[in-house]
Protein backbone atom coordinates (compact mmCIF):
# COMPACT_ATOMS: atom_id res chain seq x y z
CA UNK A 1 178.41 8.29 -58.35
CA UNK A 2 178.50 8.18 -54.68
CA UNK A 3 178.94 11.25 -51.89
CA UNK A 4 176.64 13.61 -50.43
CA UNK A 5 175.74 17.20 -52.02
CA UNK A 6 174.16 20.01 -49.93
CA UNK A 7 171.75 22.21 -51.48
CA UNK A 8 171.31 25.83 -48.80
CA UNK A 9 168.14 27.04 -49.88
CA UNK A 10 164.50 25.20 -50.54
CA UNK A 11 163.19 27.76 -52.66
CA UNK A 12 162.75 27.12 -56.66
CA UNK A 13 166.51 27.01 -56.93
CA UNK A 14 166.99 24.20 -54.25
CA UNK A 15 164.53 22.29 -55.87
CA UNK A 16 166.04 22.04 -59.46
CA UNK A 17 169.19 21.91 -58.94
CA UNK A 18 168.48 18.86 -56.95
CA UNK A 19 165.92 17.86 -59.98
CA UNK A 20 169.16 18.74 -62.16
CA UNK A 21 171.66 17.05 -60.04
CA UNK A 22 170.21 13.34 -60.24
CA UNK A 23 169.45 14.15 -64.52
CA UNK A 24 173.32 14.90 -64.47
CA UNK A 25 173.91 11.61 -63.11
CA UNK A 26 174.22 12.19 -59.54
CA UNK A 27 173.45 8.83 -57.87
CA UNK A 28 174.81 10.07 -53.90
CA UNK A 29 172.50 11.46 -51.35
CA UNK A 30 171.20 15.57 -51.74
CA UNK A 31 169.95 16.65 -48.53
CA UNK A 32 167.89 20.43 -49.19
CA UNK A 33 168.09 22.89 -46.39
CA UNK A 34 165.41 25.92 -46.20
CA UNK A 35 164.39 27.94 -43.40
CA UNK A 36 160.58 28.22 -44.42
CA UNK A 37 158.45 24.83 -43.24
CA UNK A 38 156.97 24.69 -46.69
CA UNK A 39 157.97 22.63 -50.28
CA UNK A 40 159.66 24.71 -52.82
CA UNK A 41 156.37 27.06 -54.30
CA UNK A 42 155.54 29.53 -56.91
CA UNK A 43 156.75 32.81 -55.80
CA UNK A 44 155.48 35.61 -58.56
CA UNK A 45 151.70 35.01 -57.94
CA UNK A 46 152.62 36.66 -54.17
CA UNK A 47 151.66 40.09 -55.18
CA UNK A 48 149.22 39.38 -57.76
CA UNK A 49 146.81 36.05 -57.35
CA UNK A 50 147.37 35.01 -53.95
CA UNK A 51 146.68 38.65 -52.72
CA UNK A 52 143.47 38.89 -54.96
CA UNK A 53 142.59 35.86 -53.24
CA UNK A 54 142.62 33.48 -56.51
CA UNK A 55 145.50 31.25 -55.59
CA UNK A 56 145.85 29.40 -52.74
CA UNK A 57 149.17 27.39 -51.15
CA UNK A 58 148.40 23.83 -52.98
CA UNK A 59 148.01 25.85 -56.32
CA UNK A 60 151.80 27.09 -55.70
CA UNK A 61 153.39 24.21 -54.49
CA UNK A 62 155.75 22.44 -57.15
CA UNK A 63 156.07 19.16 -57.13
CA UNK A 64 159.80 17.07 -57.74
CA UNK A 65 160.32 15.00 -60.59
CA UNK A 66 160.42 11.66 -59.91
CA UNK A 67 163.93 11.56 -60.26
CA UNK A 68 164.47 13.73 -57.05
CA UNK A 69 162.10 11.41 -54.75
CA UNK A 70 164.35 10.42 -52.86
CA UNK A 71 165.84 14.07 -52.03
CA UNK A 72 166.37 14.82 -48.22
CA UNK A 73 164.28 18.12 -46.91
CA UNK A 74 165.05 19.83 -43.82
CA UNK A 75 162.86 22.24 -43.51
CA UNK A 76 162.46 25.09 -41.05
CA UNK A 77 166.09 24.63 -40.70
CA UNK A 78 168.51 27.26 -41.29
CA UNK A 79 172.32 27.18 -42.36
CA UNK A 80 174.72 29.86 -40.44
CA UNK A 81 177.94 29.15 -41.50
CA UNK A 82 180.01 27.65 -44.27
CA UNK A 83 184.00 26.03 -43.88
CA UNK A 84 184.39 25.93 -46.98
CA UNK A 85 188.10 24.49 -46.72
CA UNK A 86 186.40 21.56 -44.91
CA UNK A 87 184.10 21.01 -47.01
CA UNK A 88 181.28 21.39 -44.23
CA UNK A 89 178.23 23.71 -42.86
CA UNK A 90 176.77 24.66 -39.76
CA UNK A 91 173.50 24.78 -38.99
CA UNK A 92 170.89 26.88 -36.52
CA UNK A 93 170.92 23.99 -34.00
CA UNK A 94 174.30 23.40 -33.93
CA UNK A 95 174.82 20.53 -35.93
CA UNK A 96 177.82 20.27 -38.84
CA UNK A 97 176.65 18.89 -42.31
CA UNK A 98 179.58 17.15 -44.61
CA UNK A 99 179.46 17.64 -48.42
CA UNK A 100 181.56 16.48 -51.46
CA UNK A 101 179.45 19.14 -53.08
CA UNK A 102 177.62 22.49 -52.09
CA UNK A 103 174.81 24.10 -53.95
CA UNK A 104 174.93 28.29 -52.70
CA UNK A 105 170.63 28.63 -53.52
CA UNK A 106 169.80 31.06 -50.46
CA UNK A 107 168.39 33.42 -52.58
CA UNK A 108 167.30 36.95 -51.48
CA UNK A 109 165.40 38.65 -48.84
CA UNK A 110 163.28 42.24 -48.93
CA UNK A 111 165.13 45.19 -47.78
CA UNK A 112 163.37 47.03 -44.78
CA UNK A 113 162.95 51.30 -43.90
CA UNK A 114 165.38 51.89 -41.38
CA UNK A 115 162.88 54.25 -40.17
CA UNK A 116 161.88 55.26 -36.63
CA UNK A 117 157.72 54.34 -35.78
CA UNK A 118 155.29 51.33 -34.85
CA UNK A 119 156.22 47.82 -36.86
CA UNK A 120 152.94 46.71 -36.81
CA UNK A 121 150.76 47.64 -40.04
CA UNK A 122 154.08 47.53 -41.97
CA UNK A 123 154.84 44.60 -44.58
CA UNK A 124 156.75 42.95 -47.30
CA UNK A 125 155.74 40.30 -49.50
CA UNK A 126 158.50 37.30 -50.23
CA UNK A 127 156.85 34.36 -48.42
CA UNK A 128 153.21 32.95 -48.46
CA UNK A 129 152.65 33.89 -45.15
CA UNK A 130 153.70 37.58 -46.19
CA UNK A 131 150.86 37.50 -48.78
CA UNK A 132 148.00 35.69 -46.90
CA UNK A 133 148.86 38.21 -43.51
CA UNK A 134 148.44 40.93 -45.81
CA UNK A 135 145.74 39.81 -47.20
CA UNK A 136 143.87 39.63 -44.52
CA UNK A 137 144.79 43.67 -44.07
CA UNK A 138 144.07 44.80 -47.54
CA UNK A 139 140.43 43.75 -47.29
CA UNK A 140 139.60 45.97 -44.49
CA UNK A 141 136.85 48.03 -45.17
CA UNK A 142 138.19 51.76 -46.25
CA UNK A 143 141.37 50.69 -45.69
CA UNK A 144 144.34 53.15 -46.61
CA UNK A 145 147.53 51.88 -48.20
CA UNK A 146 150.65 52.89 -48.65
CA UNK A 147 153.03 51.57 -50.88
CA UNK A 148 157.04 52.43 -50.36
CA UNK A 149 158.89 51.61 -53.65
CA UNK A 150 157.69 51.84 -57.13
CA UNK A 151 159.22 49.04 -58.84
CA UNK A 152 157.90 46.11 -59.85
CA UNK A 153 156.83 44.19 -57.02
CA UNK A 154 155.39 47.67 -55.40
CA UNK A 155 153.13 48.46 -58.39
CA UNK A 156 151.95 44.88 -58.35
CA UNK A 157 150.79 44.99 -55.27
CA UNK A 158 149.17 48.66 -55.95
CA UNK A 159 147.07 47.16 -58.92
CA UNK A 160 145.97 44.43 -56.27
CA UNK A 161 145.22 46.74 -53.79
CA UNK A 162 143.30 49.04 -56.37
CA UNK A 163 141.26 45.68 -57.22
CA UNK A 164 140.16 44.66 -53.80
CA UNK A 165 138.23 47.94 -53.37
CA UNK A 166 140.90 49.52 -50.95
CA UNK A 167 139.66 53.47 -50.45
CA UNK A 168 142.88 54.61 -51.16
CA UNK A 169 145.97 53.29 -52.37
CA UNK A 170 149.29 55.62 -53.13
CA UNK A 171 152.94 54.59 -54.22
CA UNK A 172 156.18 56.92 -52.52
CA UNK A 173 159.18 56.56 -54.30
CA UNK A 174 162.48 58.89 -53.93
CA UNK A 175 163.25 58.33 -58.37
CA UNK A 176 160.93 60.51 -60.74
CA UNK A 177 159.03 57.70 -62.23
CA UNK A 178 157.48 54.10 -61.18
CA UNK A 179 159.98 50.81 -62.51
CA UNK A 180 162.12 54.21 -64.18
CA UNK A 181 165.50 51.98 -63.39
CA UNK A 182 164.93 48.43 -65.58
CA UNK A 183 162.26 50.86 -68.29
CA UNK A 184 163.78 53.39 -68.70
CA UNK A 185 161.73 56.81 -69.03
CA UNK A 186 159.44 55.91 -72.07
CA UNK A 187 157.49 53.05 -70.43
CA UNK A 188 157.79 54.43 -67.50
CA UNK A 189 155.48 57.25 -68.47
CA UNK A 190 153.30 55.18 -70.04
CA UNK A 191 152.91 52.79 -66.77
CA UNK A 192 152.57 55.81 -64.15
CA UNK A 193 149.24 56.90 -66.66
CA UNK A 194 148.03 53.85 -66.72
CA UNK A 195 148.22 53.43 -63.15
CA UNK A 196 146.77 56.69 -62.26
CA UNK A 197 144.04 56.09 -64.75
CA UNK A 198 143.04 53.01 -62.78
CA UNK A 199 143.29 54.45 -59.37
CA UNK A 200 146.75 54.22 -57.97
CA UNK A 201 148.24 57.32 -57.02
CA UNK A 202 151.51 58.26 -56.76
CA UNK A 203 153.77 60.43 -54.59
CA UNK A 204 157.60 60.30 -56.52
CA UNK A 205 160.74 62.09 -55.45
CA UNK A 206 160.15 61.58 -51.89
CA UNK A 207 161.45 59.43 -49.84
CA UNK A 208 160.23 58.13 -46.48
CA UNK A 209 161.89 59.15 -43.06
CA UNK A 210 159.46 57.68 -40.92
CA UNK A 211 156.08 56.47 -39.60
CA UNK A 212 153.33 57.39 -37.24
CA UNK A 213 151.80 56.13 -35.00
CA UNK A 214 151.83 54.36 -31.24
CA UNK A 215 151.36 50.68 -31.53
CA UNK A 216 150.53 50.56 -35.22
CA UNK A 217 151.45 52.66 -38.19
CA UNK A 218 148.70 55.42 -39.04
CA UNK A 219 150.93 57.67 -41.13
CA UNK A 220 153.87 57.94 -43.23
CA UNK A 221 156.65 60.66 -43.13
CA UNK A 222 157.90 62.04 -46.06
CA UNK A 223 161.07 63.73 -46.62
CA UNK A 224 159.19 67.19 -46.84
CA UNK A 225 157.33 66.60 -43.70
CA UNK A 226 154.46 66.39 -44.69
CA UNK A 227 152.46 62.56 -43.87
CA UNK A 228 150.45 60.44 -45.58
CA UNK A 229 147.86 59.01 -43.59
CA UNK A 230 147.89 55.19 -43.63
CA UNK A 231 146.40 51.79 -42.32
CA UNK A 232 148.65 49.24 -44.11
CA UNK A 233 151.93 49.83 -45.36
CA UNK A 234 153.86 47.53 -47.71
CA UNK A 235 157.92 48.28 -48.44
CA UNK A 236 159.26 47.28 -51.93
CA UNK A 237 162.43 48.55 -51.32
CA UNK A 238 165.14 46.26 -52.74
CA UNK A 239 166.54 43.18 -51.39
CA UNK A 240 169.32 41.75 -49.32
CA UNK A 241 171.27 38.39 -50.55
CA UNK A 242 170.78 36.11 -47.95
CA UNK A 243 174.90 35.37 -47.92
CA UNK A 244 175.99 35.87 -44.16
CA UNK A 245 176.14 32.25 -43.62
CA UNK A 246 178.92 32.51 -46.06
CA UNK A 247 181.37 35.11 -44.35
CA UNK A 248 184.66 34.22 -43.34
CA UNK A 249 185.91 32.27 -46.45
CA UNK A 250 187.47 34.82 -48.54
CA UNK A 251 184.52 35.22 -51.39
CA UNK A 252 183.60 38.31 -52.95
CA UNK A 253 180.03 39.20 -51.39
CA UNK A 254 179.39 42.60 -52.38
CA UNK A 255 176.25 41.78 -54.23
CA UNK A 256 175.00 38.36 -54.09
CA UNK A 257 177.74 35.35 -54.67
CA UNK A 258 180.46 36.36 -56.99
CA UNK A 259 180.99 33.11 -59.38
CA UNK A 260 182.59 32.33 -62.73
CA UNK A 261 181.18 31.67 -65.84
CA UNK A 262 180.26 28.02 -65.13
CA UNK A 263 178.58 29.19 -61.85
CA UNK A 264 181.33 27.68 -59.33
CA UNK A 265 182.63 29.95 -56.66
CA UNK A 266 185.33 31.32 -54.54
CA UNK A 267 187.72 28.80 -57.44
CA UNK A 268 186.29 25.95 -55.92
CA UNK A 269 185.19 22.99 -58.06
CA UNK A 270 183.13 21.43 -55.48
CA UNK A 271 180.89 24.86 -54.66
CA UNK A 272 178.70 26.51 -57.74
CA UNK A 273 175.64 29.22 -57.01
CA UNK A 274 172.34 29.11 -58.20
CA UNK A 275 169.10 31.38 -58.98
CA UNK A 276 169.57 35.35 -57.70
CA UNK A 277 172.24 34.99 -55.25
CA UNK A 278 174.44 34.16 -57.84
CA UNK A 279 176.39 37.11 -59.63
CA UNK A 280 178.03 35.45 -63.01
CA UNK A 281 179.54 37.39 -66.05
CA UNK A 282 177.21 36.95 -68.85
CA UNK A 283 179.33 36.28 -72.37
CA UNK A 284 176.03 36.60 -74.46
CA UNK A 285 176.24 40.83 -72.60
CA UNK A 286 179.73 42.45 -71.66
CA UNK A 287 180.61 39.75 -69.42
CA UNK A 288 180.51 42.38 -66.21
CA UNK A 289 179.20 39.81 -63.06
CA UNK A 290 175.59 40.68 -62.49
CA UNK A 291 172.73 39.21 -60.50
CA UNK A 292 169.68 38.46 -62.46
CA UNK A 293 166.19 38.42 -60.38
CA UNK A 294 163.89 36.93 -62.98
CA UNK A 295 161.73 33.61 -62.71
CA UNK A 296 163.42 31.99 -65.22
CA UNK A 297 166.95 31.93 -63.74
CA UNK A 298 166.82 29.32 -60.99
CA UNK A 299 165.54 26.84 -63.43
CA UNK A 300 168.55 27.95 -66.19
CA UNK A 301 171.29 28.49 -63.36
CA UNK A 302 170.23 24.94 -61.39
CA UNK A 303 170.43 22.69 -65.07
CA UNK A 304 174.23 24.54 -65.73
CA UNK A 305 175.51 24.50 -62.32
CA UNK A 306 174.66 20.56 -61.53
CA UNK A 307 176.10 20.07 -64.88
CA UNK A 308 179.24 21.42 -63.76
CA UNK A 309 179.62 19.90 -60.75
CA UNK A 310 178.74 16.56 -61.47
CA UNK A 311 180.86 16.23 -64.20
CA UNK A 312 183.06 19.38 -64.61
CA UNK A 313 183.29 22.24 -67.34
CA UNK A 314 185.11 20.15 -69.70
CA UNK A 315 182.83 20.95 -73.40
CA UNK A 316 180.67 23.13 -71.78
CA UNK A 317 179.87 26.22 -73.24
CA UNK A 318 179.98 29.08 -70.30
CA UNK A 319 176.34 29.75 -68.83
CA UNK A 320 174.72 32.47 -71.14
CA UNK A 321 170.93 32.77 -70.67
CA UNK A 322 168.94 35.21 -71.95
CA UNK A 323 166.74 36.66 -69.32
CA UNK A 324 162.84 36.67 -69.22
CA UNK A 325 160.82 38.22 -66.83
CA UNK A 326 156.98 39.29 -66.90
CA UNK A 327 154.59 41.65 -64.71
CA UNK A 328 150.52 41.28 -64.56
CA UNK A 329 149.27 44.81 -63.19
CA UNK A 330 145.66 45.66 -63.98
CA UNK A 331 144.62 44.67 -66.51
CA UNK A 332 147.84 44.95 -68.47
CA UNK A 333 150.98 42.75 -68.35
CA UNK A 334 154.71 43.37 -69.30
CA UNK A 335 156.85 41.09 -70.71
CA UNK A 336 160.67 41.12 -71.53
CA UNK A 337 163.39 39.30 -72.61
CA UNK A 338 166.86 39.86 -73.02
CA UNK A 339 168.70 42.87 -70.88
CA UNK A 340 166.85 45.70 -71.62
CA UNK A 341 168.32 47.93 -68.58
CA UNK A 342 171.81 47.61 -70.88
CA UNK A 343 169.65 49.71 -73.95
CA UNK A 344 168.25 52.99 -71.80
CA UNK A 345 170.19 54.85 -74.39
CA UNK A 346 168.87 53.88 -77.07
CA UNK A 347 165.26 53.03 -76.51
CA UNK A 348 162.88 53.03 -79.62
CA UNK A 349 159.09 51.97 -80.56
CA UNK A 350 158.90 48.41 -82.72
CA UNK A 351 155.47 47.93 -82.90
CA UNK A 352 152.53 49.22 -81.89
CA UNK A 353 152.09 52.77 -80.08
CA UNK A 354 152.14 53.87 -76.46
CA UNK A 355 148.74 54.67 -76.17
CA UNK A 356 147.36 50.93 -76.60
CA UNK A 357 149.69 47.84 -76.81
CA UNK A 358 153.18 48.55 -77.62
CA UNK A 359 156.82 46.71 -78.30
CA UNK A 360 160.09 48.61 -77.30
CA UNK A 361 162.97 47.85 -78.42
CA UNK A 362 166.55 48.45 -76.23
CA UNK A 363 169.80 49.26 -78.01
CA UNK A 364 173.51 49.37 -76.98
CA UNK A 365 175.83 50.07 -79.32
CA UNK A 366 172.91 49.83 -82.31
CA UNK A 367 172.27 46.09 -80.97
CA UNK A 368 169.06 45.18 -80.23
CA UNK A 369 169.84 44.12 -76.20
CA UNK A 370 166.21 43.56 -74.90
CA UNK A 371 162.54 43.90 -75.38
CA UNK A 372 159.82 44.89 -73.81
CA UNK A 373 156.06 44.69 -74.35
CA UNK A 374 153.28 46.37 -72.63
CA UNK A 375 149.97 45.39 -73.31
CA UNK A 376 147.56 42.36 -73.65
CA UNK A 377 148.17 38.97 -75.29
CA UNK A 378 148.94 40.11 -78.89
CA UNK A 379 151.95 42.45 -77.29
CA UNK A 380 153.39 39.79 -75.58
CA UNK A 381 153.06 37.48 -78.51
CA UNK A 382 154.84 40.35 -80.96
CA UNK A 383 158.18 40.31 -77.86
CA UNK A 384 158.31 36.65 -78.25
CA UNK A 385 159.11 36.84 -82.09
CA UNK A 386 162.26 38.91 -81.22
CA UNK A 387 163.37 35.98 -78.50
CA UNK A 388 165.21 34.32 -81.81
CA UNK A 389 166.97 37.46 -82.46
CA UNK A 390 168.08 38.60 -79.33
CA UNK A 391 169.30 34.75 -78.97
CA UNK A 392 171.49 35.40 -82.23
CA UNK A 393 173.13 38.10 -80.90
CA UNK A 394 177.08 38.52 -80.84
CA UNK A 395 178.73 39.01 -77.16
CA UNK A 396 178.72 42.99 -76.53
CA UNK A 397 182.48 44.38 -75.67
CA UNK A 398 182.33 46.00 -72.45
């Protein structure tokens, strides 16, 4: 099967759908395109190992199957624009790509404060050189961190901070409760004590209008006034889909890449969207187009979407995966599966008890949705028993 497929994006997603385009039979040429000079690499341990320093670069890096050997990289090269009706992409030096087929894998990219002070002292953490620059800041001697946004990534990188013996480490976010939004208000409790047990604390309904400061940050403003003094800040405010590149030809970017339920966008056979870009109506939920920005969805997305393309959607059952997603903070890690942000109505113990290791269950109309555990080894074990179930599940009605 001859041609030449274009994959935008070198992250996970890049890499298996290009894995997933040669086991679908693709015999043409792939050429990958990512802006970062690296191989595709493990993302989660950002916030968690490689800050501890326990994880270095070659203990992230994946490595291609076989099958994709022969897979053109361009690294440190960036796509800016997509004619889609001629079947063709631009790239940063000016140069014009053909494809018979076009993998959308650009993924996301952190949000920043629009805020008025010093940039320097300020990070994010999406990239290895994110982590290893900050780093290099959080093991300062009496250092002072601030972290803006208490959601997952943000209290990840509080328990890190908390571990490398920063003096003091404190999370500012505008919502009531840390990781309130996905949780819901039961676990959140439980995960703001646990935190503050173990160090972290927490400033919540506040947001942040700016920073102090002349060439580097020293403080941060909060929306009373009043400033938290500060060597190193780190925003975990959101993210941004990395979709510009893709203006101009008529597709429904409000949130990611809007596709249908075989992944393919805009109507057009020859273009499907992988990993957390992609926004795709979930049959096994209410079918309402969502992004999903867990681990396991490039993988899932990438097999589906090459599927598709290489051979088309005839007999093949629309893309329904059932989301997983985990969180190591402390000395405690959280592990879900399912949609458990579709149950905050109906949230109720399983197993266990809040105090120690606990299972929570997430309900929409008396359906068991999602899971969560919080806990060591034996929690996480006790959520996996309820992946069969939740796999079982009829389709919800909207």
């Amino acid at each position: 099967m001859g041609g030449h497929i274009v994959v935008a994006g070198a992250s996970l997603g890049g890499l298996r759908a290009a894995e997933q385009l040669r086991a679908a039979g693709w015999t043409g040429g792939i050429t990958v395109i990512g802006d970062e000079p690296h191989r595709p690499y493990n993302r989660p341990p950002l916030s968690k190992e490689v800050l501890a320093g326990k994880a270095s670069f070659a203990s992230l890096a994946f490595t291609p199957k076989a099958s994709a050997a022969d897979v053109e990289w361009r690294l440190g090269t960036r796509v800016t624009a997509a004619r889609l009706a001629e079947r063709a992409v631009e790239l940063h030096d000016g140069s014009v790509l053909s494809y018979d087929g076009l993998v959308v894998a650009t993924g996301m990219r952190p949000r920043r404060l629009r805020c008025p002070g010093p940039l320097a002292g300020r990070h994010t953490v999406r990239m290895i050189d994110d982590a290893q620059v900050l780093r290099d800041e959080l093991t300062r001697p009496g250092v002072r961190v601030v972290v803006v946004g208490a959601g997952f990534i943000g209290c990840e990188v509080a328990a890190t901070a908390v571990g490398l013996g920063a003096a003091e480490v404190t999370v500012v976010d505008p919502l009531p409760l840390p990781m309130v939004g996905p949780l819901g208000e039961m676990l959140a409790r439980v995960l703001l004590a646990r935190h503050e047990e173990r160090g972290v604390s927490f400033v919540l309904g506040s947001g942040v209008t700016g920073f102090e400061g002349d060439d580097r940050v020293t403080g941060v403003v909060l929306s009373d006034g009043s400033v938290l003094p500060a060597d190193v800040v780190v925003e975990s405010v959101g993210s941004l889909a990395n979709t510009e590149w893709l203006d101009g030809n008529g597709l429904d970017l409000s949130d990611g890449v809007l596709t249908d339920q075989h992944l393919r966008v805009g109507g057009r056979p020859e273009v499907v969207a992988v990993g957390d870009v992609a926004r795709f109506p979930n049959p096994r939920y209410d079918g309402v187009p969502r992004r999903v920005e867990h681990w396991s969805m490039p993988a899932d997305s990438a097999k589906h979407a090459a599927k598709v393309l290489v051979g088309g959607d005839a007999g093949v059952a629309p893309f329904a995966p059932l989301p997983t997603f985990w969180s190591d903070q402390h000395d405690f890690r959280l592990q879900s599966f399912g949609a458990p942000v579709l149950g905050l109505g109906d949230v109720r113990v399983l197993d266990g008890d809040p105090s120690g290791d606990v299972l929570v269950g997430y309900h929409r109309d008396g359906r068991l949705v999602g899971v969560v555990a919080l806990g060591g080894p034996s929690a996480a074990r006790a959520a996996a028993r309820y992946r069969a179930d939740l796999l079982k599940q009829p389709a919800l009605t909207s």
